[in-house]
PDB file of N, CA and C in Angstrom:
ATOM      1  N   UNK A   1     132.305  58.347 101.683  1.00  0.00           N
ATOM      2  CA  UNK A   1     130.941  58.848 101.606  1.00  0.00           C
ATOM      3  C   UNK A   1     130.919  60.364 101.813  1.00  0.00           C
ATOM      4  N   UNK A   2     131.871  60.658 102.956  1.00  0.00           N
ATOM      5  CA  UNK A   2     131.893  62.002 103.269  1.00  0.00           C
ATOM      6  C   UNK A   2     132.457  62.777 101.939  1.00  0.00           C
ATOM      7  N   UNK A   3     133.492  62.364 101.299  1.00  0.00           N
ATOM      8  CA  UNK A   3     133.893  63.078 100.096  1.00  0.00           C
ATOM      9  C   UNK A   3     132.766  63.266  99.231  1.00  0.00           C
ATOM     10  N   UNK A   4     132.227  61.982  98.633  1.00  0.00           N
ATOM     11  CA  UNK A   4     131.480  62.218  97.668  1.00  0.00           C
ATOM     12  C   UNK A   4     130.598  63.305  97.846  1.00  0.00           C
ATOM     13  N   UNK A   5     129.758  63.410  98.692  1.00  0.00           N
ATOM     14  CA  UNK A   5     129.017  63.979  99.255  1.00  0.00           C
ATOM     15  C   UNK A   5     129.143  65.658  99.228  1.00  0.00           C
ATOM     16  N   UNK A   6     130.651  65.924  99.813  1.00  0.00           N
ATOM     17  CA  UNK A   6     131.345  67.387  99.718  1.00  0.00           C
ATOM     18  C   UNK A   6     131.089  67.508  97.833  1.00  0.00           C
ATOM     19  N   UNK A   7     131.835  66.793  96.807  1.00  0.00           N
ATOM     20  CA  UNK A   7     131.991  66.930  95.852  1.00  0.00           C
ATOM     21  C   UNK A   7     130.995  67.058  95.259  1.00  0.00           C
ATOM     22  N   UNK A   8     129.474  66.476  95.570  1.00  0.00           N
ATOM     23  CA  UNK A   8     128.193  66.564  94.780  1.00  0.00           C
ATOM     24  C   UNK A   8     128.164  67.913  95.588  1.00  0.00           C
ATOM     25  N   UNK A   9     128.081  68.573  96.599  1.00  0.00           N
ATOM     26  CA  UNK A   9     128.011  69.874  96.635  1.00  0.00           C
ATOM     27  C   UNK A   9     128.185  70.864  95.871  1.00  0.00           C
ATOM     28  N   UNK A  10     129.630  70.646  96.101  1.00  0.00           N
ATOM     29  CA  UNK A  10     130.646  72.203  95.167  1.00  0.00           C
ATOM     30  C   UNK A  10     130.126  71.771  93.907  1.00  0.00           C
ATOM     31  N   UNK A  11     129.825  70.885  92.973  1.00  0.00           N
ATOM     32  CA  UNK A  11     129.290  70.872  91.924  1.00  0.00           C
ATOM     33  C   UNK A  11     128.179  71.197  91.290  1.00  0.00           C
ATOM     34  N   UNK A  12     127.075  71.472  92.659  1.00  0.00           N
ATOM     35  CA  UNK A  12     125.867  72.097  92.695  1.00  0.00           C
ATOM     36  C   UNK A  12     126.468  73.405  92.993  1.00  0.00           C
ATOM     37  N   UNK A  13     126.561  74.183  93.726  1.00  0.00           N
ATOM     38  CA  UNK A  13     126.718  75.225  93.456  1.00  0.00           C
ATOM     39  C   UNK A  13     127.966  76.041  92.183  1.00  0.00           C
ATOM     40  N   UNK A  14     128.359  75.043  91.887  1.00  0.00           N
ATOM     41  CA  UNK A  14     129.248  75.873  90.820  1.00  0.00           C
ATOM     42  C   UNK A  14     128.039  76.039  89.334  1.00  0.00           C
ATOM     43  N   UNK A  15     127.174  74.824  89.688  1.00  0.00           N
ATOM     44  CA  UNK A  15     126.389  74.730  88.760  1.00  0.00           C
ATOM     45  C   UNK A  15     125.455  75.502  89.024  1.00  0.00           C
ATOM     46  N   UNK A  16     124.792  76.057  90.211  1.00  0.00           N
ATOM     47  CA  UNK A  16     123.706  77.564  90.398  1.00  0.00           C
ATOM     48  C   UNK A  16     124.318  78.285  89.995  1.00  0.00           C
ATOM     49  N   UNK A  17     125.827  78.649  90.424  1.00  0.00           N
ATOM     50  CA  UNK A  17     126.627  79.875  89.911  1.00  0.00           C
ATOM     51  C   UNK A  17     126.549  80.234  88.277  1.00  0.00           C
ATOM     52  N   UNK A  18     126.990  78.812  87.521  1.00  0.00           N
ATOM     53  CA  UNK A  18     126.997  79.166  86.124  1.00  0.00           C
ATOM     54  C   UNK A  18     125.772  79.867  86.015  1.00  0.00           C
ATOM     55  N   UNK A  19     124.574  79.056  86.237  1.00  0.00           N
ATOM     56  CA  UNK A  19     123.115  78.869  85.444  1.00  0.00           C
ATOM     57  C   UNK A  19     122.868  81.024  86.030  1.00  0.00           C
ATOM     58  N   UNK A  20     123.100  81.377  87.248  1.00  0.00           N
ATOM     59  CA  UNK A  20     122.989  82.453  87.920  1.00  0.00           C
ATOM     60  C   UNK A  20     123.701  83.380  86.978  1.00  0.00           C
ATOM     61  N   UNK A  21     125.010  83.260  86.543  1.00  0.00           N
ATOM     62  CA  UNK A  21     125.465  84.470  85.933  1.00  0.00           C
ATOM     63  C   UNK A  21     125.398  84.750  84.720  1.00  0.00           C
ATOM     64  N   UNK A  22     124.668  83.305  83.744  1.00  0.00           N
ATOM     65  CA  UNK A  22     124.106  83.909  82.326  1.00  0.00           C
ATOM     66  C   UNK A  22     122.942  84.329  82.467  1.00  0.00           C
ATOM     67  N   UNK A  23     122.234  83.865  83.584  1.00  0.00           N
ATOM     68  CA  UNK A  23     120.783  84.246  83.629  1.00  0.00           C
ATOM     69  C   UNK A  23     120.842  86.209  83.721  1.00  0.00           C
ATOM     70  N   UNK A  24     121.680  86.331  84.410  1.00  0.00           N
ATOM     71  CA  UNK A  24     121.866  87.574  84.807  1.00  0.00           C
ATOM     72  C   UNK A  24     121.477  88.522  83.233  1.00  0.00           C
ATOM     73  N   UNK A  25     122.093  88.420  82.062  1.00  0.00           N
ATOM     74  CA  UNK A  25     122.077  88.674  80.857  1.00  0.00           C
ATOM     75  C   UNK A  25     120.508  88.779  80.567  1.00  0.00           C
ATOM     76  N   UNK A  26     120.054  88.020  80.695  1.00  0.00           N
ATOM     77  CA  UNK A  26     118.561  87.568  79.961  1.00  0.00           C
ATOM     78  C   UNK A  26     117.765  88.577  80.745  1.00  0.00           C
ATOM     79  N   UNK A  27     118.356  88.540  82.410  1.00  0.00           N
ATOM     80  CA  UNK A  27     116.927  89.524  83.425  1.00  0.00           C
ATOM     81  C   UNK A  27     117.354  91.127  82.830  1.00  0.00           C
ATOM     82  N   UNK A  28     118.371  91.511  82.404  1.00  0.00           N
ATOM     83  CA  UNK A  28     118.517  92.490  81.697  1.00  0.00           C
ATOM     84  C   UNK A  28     117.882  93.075  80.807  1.00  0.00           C
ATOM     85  N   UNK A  29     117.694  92.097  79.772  1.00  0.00           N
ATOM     86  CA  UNK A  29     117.497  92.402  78.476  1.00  0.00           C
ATOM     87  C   UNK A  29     115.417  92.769  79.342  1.00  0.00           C
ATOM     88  N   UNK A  30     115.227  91.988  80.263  1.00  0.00           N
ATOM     89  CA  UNK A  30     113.915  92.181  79.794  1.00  0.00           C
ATOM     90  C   UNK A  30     113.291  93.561  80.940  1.00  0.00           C
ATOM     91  N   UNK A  31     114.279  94.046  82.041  1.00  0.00           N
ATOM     92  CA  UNK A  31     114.296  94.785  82.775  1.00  0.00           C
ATOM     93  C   UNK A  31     114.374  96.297  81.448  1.00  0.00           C
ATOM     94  N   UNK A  32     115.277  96.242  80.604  1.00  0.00           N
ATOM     95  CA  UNK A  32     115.338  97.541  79.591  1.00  0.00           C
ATOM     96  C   UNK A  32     114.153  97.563  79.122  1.00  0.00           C
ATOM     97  N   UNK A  33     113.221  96.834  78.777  1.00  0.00           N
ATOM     98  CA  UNK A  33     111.985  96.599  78.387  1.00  0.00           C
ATOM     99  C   UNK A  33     110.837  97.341  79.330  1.00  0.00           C
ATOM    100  N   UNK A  34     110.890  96.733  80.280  1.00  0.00           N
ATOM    101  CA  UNK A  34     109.627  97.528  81.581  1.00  0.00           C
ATOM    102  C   UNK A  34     110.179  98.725  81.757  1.00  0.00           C
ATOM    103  N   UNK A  35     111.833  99.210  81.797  1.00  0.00           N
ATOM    104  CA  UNK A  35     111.966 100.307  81.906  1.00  0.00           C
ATOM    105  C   UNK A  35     111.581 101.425  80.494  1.00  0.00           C
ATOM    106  N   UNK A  36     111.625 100.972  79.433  1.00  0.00           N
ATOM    107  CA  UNK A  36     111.101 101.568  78.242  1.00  0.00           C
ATOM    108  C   UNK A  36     109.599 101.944  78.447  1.00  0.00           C
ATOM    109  N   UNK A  37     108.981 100.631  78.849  1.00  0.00           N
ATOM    110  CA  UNK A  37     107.038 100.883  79.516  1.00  0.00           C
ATOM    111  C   UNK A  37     107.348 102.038  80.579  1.00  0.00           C
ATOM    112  N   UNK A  38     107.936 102.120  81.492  1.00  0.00           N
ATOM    113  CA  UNK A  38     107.636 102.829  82.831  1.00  0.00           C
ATOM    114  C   UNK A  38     107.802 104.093  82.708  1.00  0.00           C
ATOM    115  N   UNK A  39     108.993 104.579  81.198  1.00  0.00           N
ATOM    116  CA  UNK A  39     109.217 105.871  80.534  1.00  0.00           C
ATOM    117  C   UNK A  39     108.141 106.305  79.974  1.00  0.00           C
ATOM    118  N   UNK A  40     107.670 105.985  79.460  1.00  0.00           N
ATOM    119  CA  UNK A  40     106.318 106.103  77.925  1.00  0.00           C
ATOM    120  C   UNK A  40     105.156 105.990  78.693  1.00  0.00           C
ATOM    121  N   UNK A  41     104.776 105.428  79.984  1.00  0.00           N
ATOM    122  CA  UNK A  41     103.521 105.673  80.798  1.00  0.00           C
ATOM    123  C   UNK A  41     104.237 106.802  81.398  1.00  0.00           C
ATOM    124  N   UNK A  42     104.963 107.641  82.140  1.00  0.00           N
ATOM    125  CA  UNK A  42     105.221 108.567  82.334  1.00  0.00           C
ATOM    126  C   UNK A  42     105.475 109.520  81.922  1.00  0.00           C
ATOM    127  N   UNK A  43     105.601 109.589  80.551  1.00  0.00           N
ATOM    128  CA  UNK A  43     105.353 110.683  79.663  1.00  0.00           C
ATOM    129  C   UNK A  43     104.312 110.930  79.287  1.00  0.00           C
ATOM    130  N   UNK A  44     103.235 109.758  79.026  1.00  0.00           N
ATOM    131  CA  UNK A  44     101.717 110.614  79.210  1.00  0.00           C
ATOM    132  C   UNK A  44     101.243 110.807  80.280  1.00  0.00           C
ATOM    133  N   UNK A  45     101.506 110.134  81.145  1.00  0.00           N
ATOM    134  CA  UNK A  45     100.947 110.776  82.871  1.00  0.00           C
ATOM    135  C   UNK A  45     101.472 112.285  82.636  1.00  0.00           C
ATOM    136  N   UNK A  46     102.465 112.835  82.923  1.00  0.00           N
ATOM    137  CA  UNK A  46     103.292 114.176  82.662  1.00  0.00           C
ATOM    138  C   UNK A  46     102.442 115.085  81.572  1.00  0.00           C
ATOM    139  N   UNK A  47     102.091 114.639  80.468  1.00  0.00           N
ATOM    140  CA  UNK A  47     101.300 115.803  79.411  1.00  0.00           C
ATOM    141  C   UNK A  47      99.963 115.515  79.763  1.00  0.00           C
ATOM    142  N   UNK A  48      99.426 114.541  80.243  1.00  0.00           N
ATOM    143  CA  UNK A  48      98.232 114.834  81.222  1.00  0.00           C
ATOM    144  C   UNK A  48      97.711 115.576  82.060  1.00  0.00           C
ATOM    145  N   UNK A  49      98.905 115.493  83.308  1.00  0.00           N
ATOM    146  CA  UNK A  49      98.997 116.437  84.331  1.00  0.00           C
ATOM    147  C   UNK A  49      99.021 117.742  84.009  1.00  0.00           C
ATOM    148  N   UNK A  50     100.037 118.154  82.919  1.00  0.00           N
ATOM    149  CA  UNK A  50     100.217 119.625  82.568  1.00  0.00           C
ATOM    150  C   UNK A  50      98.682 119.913  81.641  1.00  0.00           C
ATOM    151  N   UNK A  51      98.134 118.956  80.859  1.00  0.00           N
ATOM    152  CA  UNK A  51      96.748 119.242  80.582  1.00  0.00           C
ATOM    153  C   UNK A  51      96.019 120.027  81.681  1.00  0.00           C
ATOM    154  N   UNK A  52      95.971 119.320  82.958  1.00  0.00           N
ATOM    155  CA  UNK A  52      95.125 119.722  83.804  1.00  0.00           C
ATOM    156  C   UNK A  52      95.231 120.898  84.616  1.00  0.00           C
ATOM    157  N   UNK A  53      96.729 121.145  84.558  1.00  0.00           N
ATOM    158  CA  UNK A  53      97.079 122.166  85.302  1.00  0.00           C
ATOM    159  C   UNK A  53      97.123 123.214  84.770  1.00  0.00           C
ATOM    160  N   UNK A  54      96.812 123.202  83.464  1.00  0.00           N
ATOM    161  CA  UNK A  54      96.430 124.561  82.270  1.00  0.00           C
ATOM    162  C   UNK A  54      95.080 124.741  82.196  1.00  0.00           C
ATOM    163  N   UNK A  55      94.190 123.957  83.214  1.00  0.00           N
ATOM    164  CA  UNK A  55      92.532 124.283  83.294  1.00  0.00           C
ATOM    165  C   UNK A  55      92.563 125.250  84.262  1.00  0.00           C
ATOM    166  N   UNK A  56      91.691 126.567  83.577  1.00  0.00           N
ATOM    167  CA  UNK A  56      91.264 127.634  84.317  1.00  0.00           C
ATOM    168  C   UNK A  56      89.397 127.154  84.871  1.00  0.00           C
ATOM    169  N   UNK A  57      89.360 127.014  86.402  1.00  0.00           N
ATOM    170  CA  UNK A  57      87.655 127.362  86.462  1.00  0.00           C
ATOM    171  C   UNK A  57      87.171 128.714  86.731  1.00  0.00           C
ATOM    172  N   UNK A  58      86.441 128.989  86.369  1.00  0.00           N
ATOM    173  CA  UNK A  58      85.291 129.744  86.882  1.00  0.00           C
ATOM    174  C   UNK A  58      84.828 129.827  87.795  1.00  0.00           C
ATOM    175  N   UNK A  59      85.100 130.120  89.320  1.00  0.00           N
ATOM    176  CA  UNK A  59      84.521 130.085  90.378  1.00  0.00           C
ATOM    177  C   UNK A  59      83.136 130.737  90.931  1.00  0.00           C
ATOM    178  N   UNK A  60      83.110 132.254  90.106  1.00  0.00           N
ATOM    179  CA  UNK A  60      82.078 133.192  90.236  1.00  0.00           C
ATOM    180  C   UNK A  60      80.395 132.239  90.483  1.00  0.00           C
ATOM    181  N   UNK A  61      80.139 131.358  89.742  1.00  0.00           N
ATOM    182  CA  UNK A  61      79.072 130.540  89.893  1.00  0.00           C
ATOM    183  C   UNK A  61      78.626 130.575  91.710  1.00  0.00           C
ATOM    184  N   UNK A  62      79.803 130.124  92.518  1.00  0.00           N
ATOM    185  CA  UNK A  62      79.477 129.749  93.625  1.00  0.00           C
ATOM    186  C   UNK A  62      79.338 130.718  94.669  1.00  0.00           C
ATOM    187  N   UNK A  63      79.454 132.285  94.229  1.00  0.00           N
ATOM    188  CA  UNK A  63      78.893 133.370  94.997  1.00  0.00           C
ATOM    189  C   UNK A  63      77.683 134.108  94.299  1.00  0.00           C
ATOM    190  N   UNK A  64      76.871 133.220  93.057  1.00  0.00           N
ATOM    191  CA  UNK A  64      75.559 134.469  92.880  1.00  0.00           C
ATOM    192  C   UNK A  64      74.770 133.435  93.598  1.00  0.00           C
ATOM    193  N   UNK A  65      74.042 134.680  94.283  1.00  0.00           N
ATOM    194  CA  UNK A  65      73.054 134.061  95.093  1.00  0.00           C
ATOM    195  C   UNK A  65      71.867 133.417  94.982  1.00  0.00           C
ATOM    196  N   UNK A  66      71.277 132.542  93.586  1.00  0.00           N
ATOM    197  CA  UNK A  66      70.814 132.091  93.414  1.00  0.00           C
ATOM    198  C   UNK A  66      71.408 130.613  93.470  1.00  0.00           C
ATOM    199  N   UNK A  67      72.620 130.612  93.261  1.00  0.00           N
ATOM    200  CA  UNK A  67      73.361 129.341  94.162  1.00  0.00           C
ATOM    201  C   UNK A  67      73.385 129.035  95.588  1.00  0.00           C
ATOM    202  N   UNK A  68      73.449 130.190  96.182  1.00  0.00           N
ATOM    203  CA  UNK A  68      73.367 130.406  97.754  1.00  0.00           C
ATOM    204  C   UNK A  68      71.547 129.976  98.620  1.00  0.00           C
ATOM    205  N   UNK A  69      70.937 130.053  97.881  1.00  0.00           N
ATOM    206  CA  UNK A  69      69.910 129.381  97.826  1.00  0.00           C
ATOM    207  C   UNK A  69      68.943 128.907  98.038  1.00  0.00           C
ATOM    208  N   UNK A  70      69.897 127.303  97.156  1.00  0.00           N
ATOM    209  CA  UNK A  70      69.392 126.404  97.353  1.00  0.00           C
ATOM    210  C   UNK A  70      69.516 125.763  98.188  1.00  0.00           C
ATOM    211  N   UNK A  71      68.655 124.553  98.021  1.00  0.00           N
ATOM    212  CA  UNK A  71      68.560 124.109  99.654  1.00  0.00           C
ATOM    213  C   UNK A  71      68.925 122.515  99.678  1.00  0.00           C
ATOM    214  N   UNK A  72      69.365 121.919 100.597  1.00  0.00           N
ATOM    215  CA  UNK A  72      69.833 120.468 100.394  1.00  0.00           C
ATOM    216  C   UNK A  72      68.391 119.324 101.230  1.00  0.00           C
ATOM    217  N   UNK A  73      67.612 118.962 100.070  1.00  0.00           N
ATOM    218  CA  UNK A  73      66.378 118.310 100.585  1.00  0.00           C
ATOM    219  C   UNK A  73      66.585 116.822 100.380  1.00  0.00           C
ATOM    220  N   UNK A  74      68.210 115.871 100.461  1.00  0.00           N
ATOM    221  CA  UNK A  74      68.191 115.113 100.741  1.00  0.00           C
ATOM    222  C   UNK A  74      68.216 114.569 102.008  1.00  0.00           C
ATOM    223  N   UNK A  75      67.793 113.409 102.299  1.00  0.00           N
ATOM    224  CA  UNK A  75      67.868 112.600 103.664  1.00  0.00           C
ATOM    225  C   UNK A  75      68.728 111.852 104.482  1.00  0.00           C
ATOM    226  N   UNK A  76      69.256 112.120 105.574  1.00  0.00           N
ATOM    227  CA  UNK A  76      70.197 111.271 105.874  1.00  0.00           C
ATOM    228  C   UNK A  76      70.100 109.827 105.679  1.00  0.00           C
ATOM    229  N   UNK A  77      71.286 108.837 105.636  1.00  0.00           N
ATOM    230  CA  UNK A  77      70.818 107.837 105.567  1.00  0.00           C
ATOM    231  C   UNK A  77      71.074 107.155 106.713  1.00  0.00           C
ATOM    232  N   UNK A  78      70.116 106.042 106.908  1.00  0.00           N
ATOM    233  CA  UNK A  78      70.123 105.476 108.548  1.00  0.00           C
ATOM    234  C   UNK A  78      71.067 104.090 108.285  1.00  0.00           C
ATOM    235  N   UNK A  79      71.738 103.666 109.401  1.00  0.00           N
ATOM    236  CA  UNK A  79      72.459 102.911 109.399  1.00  0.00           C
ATOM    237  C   UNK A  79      71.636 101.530 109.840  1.00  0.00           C
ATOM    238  N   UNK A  80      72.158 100.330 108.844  1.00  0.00           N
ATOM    239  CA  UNK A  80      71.259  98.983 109.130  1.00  0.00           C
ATOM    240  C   UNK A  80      72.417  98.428 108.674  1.00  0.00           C
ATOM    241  N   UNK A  81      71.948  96.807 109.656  1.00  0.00           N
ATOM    242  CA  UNK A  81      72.699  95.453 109.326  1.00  0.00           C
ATOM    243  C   UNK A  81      72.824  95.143 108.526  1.00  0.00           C
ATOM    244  N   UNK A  82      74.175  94.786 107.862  1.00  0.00           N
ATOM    245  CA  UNK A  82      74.150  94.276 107.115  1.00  0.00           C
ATOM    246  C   UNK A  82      75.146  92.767 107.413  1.00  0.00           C
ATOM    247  N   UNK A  83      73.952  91.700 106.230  1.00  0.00           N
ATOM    248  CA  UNK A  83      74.659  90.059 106.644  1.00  0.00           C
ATOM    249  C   UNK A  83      73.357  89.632 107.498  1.00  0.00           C
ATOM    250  N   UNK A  84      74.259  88.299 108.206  1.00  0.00           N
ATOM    251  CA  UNK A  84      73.482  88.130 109.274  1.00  0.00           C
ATOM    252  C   UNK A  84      74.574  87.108 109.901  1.00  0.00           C
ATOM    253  N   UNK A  85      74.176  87.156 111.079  1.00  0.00           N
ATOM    254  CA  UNK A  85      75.499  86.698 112.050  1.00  0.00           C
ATOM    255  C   UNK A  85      76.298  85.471 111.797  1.00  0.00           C
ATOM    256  N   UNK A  86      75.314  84.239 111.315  1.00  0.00           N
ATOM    257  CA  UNK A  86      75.999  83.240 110.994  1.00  0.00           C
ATOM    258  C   UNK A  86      75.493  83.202 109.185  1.00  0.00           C
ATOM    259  N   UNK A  87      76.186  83.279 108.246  1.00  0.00           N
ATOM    260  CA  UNK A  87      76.317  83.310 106.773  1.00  0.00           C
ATOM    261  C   UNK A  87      75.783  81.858 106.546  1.00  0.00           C
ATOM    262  N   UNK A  88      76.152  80.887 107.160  1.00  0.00           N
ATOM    263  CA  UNK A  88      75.780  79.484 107.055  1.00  0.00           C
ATOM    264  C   UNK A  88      74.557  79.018 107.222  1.00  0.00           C
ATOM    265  N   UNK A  89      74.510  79.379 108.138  1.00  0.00           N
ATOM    266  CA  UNK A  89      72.321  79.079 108.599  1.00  0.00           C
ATOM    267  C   UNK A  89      71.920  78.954 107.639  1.00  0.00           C
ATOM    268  N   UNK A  90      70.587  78.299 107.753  1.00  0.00           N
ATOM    269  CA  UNK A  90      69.207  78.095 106.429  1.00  0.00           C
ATOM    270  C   UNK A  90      68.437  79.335 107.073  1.00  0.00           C
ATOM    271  N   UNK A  91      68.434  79.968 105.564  1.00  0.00           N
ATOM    272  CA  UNK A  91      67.634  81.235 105.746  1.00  0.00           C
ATOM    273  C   UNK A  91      65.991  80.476 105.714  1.00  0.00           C
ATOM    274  N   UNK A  92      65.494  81.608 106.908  1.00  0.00           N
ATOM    275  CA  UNK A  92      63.821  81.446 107.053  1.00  0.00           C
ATOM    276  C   UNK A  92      63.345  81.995 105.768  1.00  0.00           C
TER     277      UNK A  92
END
């Protein structure tokens, strides 16, 4: 019993081993693939970036004093509950 037992082993793992080292081939082929995507999204990220970094602003706007100003006539906002303590309850 004890033999058999050893022998259905080593036969399982010789058999992960096979199935493991052709598989190896296949995760390849599809790893060159995402790495082809991960090139080509990074080459337009890259002429993007340099897009942006070739933008000149205009700052002058934010020292004439008709910018200086104006005035900020929004309202703070007040802080409230939100929910209610038990989600489950029958709402009144």
């Amino acid at each position: 019993m004890k033999n058999t037992i050893i022998l259905i082993g080593i036969a399982l793992v010789g058999i992960l081993g096979y199935y493991l080292y052709f598989q190896k081939d296949s995760i390849d082929l599809q790893n060159e693939s995402i790495d082809n995507e991960v090139a080509v999204d990074t080459e337009v990220f890259l002429k993007r970036l340099y897009q942006l970094q070739t933008i000149n602003l205009d700052n002058t706007f934010f020292s004439d004093p008709r910018y200086k100003a104006l005035i900020d006539m929004s309202e703070p906002i007040q802080p409230t509950a939100v929910g209610r303590s038990n989600p489950f309850a029958v709402a009144n």
